[in-house]
Protein backbone atom coordinates (compact mmCIF):
# COMPACT_ATOMS: atom_id res chain seq x y z
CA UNK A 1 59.01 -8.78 78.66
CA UNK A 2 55.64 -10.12 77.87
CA UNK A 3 52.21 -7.73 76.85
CA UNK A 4 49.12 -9.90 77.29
CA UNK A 5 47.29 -10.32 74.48
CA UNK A 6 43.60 -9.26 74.83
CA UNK A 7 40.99 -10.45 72.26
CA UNK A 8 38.61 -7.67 72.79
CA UNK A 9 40.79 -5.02 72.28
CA UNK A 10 39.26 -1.57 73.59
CA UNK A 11 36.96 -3.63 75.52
CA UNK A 12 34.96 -3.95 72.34
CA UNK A 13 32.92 -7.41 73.10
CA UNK A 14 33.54 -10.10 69.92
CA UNK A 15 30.55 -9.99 68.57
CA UNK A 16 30.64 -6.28 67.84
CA UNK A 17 33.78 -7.13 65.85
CA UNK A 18 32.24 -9.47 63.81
CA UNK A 19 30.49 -8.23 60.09
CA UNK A 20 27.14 -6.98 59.68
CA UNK A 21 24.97 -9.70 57.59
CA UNK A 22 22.40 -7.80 55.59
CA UNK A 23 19.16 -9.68 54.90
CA UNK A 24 18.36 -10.69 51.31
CA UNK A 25 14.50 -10.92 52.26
CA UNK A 26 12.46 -8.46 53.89
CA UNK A 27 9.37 -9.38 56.11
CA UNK A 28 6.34 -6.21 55.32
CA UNK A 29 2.86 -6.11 55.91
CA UNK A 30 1.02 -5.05 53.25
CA UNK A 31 -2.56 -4.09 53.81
CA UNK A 32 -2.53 -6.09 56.58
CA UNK A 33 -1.09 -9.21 54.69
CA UNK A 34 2.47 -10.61 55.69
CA UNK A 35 4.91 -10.54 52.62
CA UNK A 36 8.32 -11.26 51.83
CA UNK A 37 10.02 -8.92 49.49
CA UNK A 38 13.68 -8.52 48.26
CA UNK A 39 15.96 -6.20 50.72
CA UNK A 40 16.56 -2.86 48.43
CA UNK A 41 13.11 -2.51 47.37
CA UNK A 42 11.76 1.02 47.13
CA UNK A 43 8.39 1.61 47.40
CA UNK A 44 7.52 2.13 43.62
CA UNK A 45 8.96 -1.18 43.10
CA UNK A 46 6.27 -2.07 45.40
CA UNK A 47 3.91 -0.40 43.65
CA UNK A 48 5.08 -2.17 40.18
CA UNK A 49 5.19 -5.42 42.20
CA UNK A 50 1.60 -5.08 43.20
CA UNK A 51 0.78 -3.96 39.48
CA UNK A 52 -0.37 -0.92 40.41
CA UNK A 53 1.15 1.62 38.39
CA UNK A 54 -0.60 4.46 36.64
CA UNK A 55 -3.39 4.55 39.52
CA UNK A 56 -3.92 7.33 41.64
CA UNK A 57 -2.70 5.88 45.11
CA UNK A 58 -1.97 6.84 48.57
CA UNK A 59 0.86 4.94 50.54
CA UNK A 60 1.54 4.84 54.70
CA UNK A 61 4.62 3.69 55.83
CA UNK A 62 4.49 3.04 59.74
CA UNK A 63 1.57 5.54 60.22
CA UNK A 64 3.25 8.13 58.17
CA UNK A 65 2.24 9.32 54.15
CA UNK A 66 4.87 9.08 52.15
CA UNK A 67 4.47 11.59 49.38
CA UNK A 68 4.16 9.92 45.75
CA UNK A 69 7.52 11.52 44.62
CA UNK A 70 9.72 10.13 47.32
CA UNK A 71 8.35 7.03 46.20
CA UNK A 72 11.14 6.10 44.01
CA UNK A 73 14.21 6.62 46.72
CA UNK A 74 12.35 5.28 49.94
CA UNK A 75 13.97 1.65 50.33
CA UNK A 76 11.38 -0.64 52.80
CA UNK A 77 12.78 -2.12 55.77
CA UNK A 78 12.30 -4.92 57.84
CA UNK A 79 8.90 -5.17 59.58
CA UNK A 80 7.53 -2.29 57.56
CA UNK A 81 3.70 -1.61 57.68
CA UNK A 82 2.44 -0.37 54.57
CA UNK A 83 -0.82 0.62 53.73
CA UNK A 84 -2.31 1.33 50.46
CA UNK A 85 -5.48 2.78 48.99
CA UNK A 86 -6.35 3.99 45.45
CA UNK A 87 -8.61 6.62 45.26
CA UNK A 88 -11.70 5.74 42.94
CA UNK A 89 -13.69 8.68 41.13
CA UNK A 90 -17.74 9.12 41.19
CA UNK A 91 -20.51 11.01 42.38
């Protein structure tokens, strides 16, 4: 007795068997400026890769504030929008 031997088993389609690539670059926009970035990066590497550390600064993520202290374990994703403004002192 034969079994027929089905390449899809569970009706599972190929390419749903097949590994996940991960990107090594992300694409971001950054103030409105296209950028490629590593994949991984948090936003306070972001902020040290723009040389901005030690200001007073106010970051949007997709239309949404991200709080300075979740800075540090919010990874950016693909096709992130970022905004950021430093806040400037005076009278």
């Amino acid at each position: 007795m034969f079994a027929r031997f089905d390449a899809a088993p569970n009706n599972r389609s190929l390419t749903a068997m097949m590994p996940v690539i991960m990107p090594t670059i992300l694409k971001i926009t950054v103030n409105g400026e296209p950028r490629e970035v590593s994949a991984g990066l948090t936003a306070a590497q972001l902020v040290d890769l723009l040389e901005l550390g030690g200001r007073r600064l106010a970051m949007e993520i997709n239309r949404e504030i991200l709080p300075r202290s979740q800075y540090s374990g919010h990874a950016l994703r693909e096709g992130d929008h970022i905004e950021i403004v430093q806040a400037i002192g005076g009278g």
